[in-house]
C-alpha atoms as a PDB file:
ATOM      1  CA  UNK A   1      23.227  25.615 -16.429  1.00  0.00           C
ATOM      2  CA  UNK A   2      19.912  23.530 -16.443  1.00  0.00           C
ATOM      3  CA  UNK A   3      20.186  19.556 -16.918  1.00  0.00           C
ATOM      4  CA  UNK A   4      19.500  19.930 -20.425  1.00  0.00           C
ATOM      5  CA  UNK A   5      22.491  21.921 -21.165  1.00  0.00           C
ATOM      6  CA  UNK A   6      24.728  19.333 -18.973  1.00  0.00           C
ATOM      7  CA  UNK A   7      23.293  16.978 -20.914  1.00  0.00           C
ATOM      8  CA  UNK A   8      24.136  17.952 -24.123  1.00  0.00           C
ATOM      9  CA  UNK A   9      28.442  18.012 -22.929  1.00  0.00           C
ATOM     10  CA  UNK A  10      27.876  14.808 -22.567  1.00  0.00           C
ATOM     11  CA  UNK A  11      27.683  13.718 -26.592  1.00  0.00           C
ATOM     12  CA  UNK A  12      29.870  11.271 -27.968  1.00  0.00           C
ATOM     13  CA  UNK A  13      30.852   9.282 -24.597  1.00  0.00           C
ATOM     14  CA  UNK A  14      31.613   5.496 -25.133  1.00  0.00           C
ATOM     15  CA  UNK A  15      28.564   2.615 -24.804  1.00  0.00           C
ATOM     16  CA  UNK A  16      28.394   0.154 -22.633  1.00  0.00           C
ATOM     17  CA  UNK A  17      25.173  -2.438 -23.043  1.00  0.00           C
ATOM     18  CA  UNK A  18      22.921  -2.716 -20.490  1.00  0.00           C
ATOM     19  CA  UNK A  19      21.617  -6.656 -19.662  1.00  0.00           C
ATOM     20  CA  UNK A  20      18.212  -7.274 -18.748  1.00  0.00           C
ATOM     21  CA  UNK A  21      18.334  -9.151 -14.829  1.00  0.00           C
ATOM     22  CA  UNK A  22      17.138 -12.489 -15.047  1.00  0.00           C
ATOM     23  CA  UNK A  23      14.238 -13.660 -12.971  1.00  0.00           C
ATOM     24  CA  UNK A  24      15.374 -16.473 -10.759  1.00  0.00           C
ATOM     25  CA  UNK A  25      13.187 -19.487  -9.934  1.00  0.00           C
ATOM     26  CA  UNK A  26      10.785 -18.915  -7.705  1.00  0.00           C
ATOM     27  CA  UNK A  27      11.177 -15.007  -7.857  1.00  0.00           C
ATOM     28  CA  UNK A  28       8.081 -12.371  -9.003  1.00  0.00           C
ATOM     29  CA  UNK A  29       9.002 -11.065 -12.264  1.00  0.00           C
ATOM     30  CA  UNK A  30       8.591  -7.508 -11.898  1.00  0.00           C
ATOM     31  CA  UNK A  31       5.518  -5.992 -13.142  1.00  0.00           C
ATOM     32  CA  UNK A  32       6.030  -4.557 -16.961  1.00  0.00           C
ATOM     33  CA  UNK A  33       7.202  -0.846 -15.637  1.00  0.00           C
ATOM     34  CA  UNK A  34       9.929   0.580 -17.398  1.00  0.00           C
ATOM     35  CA  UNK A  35      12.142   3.296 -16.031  1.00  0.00           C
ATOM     36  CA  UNK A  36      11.220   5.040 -19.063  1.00  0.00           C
ATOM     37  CA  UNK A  37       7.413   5.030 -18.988  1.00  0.00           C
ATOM     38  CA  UNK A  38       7.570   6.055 -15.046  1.00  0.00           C
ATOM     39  CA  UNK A  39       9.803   9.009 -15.923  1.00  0.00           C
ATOM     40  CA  UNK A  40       7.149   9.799 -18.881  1.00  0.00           C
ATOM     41  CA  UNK A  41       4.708   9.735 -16.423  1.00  0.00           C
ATOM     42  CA  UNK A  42       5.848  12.161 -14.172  1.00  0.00           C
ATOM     43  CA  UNK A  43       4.663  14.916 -17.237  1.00  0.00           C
ATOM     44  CA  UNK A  44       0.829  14.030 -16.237  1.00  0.00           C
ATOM     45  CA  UNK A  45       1.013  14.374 -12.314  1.00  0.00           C
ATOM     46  CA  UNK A  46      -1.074  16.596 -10.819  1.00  0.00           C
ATOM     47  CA  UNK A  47       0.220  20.398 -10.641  1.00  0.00           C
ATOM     48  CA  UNK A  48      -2.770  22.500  -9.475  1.00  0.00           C
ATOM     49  CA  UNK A  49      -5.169  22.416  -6.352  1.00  0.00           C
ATOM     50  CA  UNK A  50      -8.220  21.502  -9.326  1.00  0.00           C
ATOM     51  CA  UNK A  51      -6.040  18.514 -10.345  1.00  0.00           C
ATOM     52  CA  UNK A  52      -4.955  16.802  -7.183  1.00  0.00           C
ATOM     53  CA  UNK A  53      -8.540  16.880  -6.048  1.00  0.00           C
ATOM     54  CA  UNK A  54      -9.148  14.848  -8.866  1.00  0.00           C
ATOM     55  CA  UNK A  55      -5.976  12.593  -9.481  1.00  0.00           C
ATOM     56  CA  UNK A  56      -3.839  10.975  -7.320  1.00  0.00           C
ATOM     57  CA  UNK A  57      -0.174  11.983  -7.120  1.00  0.00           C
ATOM     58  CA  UNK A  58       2.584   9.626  -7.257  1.00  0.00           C
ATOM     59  CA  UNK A  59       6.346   9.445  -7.440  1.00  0.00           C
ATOM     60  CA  UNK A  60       8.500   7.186  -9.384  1.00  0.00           C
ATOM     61  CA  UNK A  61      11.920   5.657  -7.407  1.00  0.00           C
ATOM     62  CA  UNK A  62      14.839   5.032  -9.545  1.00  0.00           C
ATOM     63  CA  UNK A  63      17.536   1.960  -6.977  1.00  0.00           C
ATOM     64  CA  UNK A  64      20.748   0.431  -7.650  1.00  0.00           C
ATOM     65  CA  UNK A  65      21.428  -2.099  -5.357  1.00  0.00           C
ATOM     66  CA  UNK A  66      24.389  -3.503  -4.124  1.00  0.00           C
ATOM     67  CA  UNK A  67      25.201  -5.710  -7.240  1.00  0.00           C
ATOM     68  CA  UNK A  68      25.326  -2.640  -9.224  1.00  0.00           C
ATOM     69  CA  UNK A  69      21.168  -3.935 -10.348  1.00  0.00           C
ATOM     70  CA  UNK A  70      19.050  -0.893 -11.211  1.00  0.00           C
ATOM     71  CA  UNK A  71      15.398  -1.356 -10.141  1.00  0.00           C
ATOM     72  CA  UNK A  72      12.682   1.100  -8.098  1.00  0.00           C
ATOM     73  CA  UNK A  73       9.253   1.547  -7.814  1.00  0.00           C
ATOM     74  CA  UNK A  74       6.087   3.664  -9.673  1.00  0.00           C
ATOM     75  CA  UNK A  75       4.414   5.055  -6.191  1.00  0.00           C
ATOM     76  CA  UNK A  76       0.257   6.281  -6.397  1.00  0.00           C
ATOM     77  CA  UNK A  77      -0.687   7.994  -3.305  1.00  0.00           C
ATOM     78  CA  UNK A  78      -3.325   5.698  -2.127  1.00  0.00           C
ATOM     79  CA  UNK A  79      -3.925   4.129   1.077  1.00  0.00           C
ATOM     80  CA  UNK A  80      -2.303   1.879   1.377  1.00  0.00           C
ATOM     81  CA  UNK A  81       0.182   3.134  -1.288  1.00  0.00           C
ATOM     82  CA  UNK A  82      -0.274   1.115  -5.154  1.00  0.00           C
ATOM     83  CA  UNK A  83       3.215   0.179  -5.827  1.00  0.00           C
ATOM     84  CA  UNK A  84       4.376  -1.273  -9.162  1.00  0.00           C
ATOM     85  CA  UNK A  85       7.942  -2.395  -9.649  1.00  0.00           C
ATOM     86  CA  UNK A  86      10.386  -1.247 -12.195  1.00  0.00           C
ATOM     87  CA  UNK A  87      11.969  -3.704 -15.004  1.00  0.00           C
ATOM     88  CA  UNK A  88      15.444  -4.555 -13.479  1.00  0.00           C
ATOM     89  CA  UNK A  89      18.817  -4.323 -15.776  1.00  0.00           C
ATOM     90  CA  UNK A  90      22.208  -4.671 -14.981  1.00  0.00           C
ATOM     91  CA  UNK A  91      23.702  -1.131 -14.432  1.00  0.00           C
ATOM     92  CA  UNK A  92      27.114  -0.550 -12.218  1.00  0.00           C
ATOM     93  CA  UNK A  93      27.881   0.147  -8.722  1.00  0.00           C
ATOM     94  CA  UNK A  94      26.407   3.530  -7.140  1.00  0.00           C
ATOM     95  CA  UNK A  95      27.249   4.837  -3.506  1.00  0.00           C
ATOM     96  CA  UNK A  96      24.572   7.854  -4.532  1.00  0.00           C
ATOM     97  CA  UNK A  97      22.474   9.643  -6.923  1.00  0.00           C
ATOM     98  CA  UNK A  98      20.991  12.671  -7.564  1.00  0.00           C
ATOM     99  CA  UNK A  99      17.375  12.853  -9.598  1.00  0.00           C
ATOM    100  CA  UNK A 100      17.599  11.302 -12.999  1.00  0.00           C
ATOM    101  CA  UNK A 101      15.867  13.435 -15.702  1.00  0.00           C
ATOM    102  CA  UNK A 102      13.970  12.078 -18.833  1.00  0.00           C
ATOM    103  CA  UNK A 103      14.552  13.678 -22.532  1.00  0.00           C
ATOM    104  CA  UNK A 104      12.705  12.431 -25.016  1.00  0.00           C
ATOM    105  CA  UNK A 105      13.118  12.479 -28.856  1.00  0.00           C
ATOM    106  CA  UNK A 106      10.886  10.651 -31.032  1.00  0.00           C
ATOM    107  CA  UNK A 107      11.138   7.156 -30.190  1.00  0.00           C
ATOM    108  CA  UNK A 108      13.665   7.624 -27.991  1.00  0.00           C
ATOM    109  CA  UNK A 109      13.984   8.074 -24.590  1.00  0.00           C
ATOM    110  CA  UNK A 110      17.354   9.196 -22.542  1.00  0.00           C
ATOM    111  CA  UNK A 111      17.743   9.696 -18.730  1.00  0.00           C
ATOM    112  CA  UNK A 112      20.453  11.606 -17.442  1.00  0.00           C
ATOM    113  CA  UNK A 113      21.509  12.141 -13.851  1.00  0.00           C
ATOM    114  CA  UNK A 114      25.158  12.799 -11.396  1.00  0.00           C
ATOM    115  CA  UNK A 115      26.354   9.607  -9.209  1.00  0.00           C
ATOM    116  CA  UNK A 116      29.236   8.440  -7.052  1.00  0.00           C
ATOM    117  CA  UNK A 117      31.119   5.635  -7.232  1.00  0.00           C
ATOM    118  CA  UNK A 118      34.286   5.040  -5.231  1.00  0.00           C
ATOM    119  CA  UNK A 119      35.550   8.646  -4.732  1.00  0.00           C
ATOM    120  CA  UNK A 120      34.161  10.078  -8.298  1.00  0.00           C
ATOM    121  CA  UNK A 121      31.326  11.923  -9.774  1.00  0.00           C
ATOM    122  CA  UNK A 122      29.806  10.554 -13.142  1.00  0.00           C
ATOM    123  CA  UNK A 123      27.382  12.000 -15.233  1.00  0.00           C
ATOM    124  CA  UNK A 124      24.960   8.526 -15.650  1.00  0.00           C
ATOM    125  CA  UNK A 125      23.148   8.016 -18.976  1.00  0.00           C
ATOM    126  CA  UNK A 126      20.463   5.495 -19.414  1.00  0.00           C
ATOM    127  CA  UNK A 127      19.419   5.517 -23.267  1.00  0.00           C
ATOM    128  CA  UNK A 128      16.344   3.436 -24.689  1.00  0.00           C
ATOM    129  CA  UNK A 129      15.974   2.954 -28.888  1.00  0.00           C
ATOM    130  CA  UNK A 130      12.354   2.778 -29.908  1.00  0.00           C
ATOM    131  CA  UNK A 131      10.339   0.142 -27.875  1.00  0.00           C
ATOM    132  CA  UNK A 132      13.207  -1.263 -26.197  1.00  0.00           C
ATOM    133  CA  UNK A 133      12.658  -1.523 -21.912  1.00  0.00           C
ATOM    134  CA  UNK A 134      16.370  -2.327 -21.407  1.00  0.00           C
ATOM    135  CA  UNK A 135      18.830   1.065 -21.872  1.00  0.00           C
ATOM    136  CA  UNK A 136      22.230   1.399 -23.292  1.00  0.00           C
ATOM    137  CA  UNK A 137      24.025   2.526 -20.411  1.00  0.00           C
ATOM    138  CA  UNK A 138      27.203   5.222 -20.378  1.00  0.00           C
ATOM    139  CA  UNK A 139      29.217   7.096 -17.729  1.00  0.00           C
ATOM    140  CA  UNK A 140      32.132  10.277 -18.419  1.00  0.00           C
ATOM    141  CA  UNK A 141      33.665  11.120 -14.794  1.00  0.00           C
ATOM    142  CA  UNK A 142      33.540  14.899 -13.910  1.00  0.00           C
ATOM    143  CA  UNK A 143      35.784  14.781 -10.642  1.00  0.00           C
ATOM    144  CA  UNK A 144      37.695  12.686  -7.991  1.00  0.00           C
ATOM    145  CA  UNK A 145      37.895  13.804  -4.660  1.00  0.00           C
ATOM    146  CA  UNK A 146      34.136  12.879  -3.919  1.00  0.00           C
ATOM    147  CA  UNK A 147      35.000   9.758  -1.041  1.00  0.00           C
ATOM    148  CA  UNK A 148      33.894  11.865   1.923  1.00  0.00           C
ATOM    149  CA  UNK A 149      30.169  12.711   0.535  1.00  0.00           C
ATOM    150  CA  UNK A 150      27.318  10.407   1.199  1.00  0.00           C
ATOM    151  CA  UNK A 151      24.095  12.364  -0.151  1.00  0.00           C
ATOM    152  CA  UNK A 152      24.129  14.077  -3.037  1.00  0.00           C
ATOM    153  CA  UNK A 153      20.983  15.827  -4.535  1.00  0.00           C
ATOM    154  CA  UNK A 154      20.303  18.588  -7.142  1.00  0.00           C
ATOM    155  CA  UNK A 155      18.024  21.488  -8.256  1.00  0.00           C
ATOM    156  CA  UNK A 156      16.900  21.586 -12.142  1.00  0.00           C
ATOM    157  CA  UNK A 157      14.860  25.192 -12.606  1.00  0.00           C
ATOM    158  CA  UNK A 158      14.023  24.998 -16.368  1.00  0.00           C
ATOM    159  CA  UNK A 159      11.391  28.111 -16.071  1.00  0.00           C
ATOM    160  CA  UNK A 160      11.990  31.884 -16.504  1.00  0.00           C
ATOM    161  CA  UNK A 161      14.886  33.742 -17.394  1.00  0.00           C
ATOM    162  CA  UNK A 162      17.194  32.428 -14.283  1.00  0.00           C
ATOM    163  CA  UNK A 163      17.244  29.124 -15.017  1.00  0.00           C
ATOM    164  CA  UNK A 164      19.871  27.106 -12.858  1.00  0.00           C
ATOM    165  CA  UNK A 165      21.365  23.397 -12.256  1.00  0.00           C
ATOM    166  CA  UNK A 166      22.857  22.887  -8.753  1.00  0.00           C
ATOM    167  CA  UNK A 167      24.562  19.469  -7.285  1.00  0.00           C
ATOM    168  CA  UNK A 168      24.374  19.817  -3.295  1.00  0.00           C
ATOM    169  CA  UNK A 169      26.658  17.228  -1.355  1.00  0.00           C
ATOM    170  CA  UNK A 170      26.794  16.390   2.199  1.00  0.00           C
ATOM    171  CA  UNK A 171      30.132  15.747   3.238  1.00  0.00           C
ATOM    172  CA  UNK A 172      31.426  13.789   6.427  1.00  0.00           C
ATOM    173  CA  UNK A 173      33.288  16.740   7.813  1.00  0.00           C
ATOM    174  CA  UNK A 174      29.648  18.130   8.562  1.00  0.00           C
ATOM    175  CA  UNK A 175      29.659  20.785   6.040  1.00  0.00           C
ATOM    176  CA  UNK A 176      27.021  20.884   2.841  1.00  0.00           C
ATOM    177  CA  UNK A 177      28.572  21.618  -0.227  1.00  0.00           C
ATOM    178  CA  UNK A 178      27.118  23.510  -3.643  1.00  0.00           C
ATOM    179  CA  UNK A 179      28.166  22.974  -7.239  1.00  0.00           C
ATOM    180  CA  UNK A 180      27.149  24.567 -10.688  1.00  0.00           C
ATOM    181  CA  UNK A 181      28.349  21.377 -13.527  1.00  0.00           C
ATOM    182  CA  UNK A 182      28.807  21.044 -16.810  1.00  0.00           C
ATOM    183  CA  UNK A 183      32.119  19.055 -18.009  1.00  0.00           C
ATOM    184  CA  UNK A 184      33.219  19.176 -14.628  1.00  0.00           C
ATOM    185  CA  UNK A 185      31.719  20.116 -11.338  1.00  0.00           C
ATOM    186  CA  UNK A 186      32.760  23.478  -9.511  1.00  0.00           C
ATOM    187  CA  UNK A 187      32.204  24.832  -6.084  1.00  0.00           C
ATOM    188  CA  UNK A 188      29.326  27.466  -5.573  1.00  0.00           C
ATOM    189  CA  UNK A 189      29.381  27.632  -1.885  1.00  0.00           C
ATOM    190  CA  UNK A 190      29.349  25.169   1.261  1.00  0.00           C
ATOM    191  CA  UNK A 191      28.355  25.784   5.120  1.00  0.00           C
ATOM    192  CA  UNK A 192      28.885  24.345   7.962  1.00  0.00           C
ATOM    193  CA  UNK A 193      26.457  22.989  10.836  1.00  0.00           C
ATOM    194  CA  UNK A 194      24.945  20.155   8.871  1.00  0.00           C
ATOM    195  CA  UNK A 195      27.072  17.164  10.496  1.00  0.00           C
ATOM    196  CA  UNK A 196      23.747  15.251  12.232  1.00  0.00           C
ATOM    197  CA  UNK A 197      21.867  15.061   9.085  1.00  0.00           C
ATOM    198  CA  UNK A 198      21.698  11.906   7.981  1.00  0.00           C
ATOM    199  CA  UNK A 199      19.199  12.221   4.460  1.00  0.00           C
ATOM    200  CA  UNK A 200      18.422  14.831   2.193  1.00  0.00           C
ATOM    201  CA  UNK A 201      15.922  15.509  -1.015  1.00  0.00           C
ATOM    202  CA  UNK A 202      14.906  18.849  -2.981  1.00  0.00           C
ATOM    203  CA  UNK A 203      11.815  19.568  -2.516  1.00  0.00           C
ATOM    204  CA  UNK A 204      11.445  23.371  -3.885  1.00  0.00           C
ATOM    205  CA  UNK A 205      13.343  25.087  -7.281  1.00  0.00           C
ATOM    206  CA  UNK A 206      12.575  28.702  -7.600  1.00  0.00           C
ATOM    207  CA  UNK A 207      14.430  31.318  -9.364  1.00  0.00           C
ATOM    208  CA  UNK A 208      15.724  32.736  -5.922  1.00  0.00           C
ATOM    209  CA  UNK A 209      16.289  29.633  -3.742  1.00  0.00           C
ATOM    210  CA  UNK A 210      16.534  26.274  -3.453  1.00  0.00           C
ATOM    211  CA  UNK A 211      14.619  23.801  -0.678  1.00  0.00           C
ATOM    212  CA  UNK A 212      16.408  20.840   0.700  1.00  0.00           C
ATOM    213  CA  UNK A 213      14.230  18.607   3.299  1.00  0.00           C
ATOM    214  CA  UNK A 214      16.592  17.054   5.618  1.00  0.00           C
ATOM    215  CA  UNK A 215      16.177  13.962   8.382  1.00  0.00           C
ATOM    216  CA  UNK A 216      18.668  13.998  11.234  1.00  0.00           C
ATOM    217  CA  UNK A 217      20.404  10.978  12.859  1.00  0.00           C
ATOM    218  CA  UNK A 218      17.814  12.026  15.930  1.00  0.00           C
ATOM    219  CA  UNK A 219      14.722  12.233  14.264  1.00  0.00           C
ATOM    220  CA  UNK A 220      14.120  15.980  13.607  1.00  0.00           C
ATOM    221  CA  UNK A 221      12.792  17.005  10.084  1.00  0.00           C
ATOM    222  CA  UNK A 222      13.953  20.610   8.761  1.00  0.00           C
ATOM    223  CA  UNK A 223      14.085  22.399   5.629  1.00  0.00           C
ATOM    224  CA  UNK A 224      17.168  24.213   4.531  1.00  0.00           C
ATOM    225  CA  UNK A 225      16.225  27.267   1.749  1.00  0.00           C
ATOM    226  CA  UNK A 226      18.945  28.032  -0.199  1.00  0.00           C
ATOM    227  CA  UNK A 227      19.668  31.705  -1.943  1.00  0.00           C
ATOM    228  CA  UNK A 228      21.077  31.008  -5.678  1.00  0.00           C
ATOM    229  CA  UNK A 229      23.359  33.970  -4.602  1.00  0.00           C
ATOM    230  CA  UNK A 230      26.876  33.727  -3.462  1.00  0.00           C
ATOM    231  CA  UNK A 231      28.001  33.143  -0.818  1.00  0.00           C
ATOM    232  CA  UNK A 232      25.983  30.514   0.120  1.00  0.00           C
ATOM    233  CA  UNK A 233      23.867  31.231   3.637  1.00  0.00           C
ATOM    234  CA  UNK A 234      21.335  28.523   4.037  1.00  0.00           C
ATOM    235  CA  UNK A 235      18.270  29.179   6.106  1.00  0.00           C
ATOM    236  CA  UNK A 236      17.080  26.295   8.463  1.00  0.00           C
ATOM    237  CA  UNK A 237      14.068  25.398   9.808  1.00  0.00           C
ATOM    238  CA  UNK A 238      12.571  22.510  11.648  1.00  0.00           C
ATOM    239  CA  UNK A 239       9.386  21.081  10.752  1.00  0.00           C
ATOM    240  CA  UNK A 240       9.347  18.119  13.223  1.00  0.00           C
ATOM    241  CA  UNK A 241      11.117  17.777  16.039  1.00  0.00           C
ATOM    242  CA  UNK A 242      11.377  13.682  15.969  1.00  0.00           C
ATOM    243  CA  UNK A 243      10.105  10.800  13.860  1.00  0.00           C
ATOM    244  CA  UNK A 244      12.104  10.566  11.284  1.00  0.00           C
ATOM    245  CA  UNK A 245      15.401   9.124  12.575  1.00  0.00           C
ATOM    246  CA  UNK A 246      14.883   5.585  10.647  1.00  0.00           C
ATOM    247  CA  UNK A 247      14.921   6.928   7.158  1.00  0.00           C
ATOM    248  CA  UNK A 248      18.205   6.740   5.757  1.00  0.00           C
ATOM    249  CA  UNK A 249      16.792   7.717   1.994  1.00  0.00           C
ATOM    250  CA  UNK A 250      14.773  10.467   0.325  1.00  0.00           C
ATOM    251  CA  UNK A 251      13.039  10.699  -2.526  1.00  0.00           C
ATOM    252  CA  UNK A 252      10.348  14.198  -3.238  1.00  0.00           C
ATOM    253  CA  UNK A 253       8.088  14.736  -6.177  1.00  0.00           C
ATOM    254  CA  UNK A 254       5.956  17.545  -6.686  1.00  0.00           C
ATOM    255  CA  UNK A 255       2.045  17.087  -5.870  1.00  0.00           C
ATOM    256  CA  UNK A 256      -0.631  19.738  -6.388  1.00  0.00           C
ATOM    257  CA  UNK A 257      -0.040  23.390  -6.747  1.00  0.00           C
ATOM    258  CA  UNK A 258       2.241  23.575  -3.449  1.00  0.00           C
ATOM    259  CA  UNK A 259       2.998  20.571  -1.818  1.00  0.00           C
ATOM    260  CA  UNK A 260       5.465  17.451  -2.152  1.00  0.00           C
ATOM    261  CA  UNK A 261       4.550  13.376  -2.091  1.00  0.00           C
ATOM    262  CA  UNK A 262       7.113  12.078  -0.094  1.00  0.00           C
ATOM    263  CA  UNK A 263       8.682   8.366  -0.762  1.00  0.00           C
ATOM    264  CA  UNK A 264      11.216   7.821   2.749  1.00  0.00           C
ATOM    265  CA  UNK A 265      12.962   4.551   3.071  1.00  0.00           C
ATOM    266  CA  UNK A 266      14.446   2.405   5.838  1.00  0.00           C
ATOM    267  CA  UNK A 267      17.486   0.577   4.978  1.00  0.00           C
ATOM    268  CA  UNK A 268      17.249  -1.901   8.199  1.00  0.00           C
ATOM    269  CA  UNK A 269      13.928  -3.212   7.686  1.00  0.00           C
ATOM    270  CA  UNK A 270      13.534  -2.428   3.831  1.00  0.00           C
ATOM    271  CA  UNK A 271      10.181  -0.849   4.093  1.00  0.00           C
ATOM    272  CA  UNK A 272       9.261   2.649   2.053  1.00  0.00           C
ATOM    273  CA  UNK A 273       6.700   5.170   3.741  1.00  0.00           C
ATOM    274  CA  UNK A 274       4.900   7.206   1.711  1.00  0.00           C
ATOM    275  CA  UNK A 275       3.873  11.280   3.308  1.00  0.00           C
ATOM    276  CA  UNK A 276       2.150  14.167   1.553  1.00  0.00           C
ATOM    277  CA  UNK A 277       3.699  17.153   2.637  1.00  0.00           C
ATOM    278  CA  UNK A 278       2.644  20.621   2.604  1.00  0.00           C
ATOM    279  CA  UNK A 279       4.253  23.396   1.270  1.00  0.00           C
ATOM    280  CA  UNK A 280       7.026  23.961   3.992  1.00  0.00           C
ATOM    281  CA  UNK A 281       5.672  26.229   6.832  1.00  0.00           C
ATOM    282  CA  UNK A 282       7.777  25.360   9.774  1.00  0.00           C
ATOM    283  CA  UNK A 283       5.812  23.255  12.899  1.00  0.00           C
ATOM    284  CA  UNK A 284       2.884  24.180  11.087  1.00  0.00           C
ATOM    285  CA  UNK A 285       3.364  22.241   7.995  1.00  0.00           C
ATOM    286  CA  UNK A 286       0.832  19.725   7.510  1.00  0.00           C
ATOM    287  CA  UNK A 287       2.194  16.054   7.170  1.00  0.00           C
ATOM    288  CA  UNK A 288       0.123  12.791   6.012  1.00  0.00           C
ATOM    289  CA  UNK A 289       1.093   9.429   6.213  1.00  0.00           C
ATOM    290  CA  UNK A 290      -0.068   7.153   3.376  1.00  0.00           C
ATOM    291  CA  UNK A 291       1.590   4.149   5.080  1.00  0.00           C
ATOM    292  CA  UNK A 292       4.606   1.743   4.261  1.00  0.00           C
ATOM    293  CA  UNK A 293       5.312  -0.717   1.753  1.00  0.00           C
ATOM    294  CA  UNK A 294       7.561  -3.781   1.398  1.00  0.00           C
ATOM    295  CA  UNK A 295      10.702  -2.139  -0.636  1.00  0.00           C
ATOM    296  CA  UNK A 296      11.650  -5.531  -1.803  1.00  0.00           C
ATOM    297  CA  UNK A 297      14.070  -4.658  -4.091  1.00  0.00           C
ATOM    298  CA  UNK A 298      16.284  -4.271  -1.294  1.00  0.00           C
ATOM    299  CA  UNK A 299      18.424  -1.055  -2.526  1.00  0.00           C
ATOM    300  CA  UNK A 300      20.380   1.476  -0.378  1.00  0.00           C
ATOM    301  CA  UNK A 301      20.121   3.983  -3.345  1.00  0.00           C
ATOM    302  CA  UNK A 302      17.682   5.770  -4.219  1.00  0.00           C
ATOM    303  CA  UNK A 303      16.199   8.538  -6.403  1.00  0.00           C
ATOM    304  CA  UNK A 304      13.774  10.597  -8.505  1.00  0.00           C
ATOM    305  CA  UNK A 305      12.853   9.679 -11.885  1.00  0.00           C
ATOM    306  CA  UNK A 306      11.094  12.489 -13.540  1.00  0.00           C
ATOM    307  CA  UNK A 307      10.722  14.836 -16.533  1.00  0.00           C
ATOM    308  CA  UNK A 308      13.866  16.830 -18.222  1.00  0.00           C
ATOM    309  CA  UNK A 309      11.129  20.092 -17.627  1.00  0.00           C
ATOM    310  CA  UNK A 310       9.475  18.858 -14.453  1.00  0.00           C
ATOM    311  CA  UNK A 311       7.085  18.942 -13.111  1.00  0.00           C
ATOM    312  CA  UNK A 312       9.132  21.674 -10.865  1.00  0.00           C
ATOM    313  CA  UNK A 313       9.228  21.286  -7.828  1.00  0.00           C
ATOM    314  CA  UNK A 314       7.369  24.119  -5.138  1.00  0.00           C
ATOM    315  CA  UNK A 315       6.942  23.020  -2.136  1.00  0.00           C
ATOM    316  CA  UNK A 316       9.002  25.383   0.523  1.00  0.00           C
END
């Protein structure tokens, strides 16, 4: 089930208004992003070798902070990264958050995406009416039992005939966890052996597989492919063996015709560093730095913002 068709369950839930964050005295009033025009322009990122030699890439970063504020960032792979900040609105508390996808319908623009809060799963929806910038905001719980995860993330393959909508969870007993969703969430596999990784993104979607990038409490980076199939029998692979032990968030978009634009942030010193990666190769895969910026919004959640039907993601 693709996030489209988990979407569309989700008709009829109760509203709760959104309120637009006031800017306090002395603060910088964000510049006039909108969650919706960054997830818009996600459609127009480059997705073939002709087009990334031409146009930068870029990744937009969906936060909630700690007062239950949403905020994030609209990334452009220069160097030093262009960052523009999001409009802020008052949303609700969120321990995590997997990639929130964009539908659009006339005038009208409605993100959708899975969170925890406490020890639940909610499907989120963030809906904007015409030109508004602040979103009607709703939540339906799918399950309880969620306390002992910490990362969640998700695969949304909208192409070809197998088309597929996974939520993967990392859970504290060390063990990563798979679930197909649609009014509720049910298992699709777990394994064990992931207990030292400490943050996770998708980075690939294919009819066959899924590609998590993982960062481990000492450093390492590895990709973990997983098979659609059941039982679930993930294949790991390191890419670096250190450097990346200070990032304690994730966030992958799709750049070119095989690679990934990384966004990787650091919760002690609030600072986002921004990589182009290659499609996944192992040691081999080549890695660029396009240097840090100040991630002044000061979240410890963190996500994609991007289209309902991509751009999908390739890149191991």
């Amino acid at each position: 089930m693709t996030m489209r068709s988990v979407a569309l369950t989700m008709a009829g839930l109760s509203l709760v208004a959104a309120a637009a964050v006031p800017v306090t005295a002395g603060a910088t009033k964000p510049k006039p992003e909108s969650f919706r025009s960054a997830g818009k322009a996600a459609a127009k990122l480059p997705t073939t070798a002709a087009q990334a030699a031409t146009a930068a890439c870029g990744v937009s970063v969906g936060a909630v902070n700690a007062t239950g504020t949403a905020g994030g960032y609209d990334i452009t792979a220069t160097k030093p990264p262009t960052v523009a900040a999001l409009d802020q609105y008052k949303l609700f508390g969120v321990r995590a958050s997997s990639t929130w996808y964009l539908e659009s319908s006339g005038s009208n623009d409605t993100f959708y995406g899975m969170v925890l809060q406490g020890g639940n799963l909610y499907a989120a929806v963030s809906s904007y009416t015409g030109t508004a910038t602040t979103p009607t905001v709703r939540a339906t719980k799918l399950g309880s039992g969620w306390s002992g995860f910490n990362q969640i993330t998700d695969s949304n393959y909208v192409y070809g005939a197998k088309q597929h909508y996974f939520l993967y969870g990392l859970h504290a007993n060390g063990s990563l966890y798979r679930y197909t969703v649609s009014n509720a969430a049910r298992s699709y596999g777990s394994a064990p052996g992931f207990s030292s990784v400490k943050a996770m993104t998708l980075i690939a979607e294919t009819a066959t597989y899924d590609t998590l990038l993982v960062t481990t409490r000492g450093g390492a980076l590895y990709t973990v492919r997983v098979p659609v199939t059941a039982p679930m029998k993930p294949i790991v692979t390191q890419v670096r063996a250190s450097g990346f032990g200070s990032y304690e968030s994730l966030v992958a978009q799709r750049c070119g015709a095989t690679s990934t634009l990384l966004a990787a942030f650091d919760h002690d010193t609030n600072l986002g560093t921004i990589f182009a990666v290659g499609r996944a190769t192992g040691p081999t895969t080549a890695i660029k730095s396009y240097g840090s910026f100040q991630a002044s919004f000061g979240a410890k959640v963190h996500f994609l913002l991007t289209g309902a039907y991509g751009p999908q993601r390739v890149g191991g």
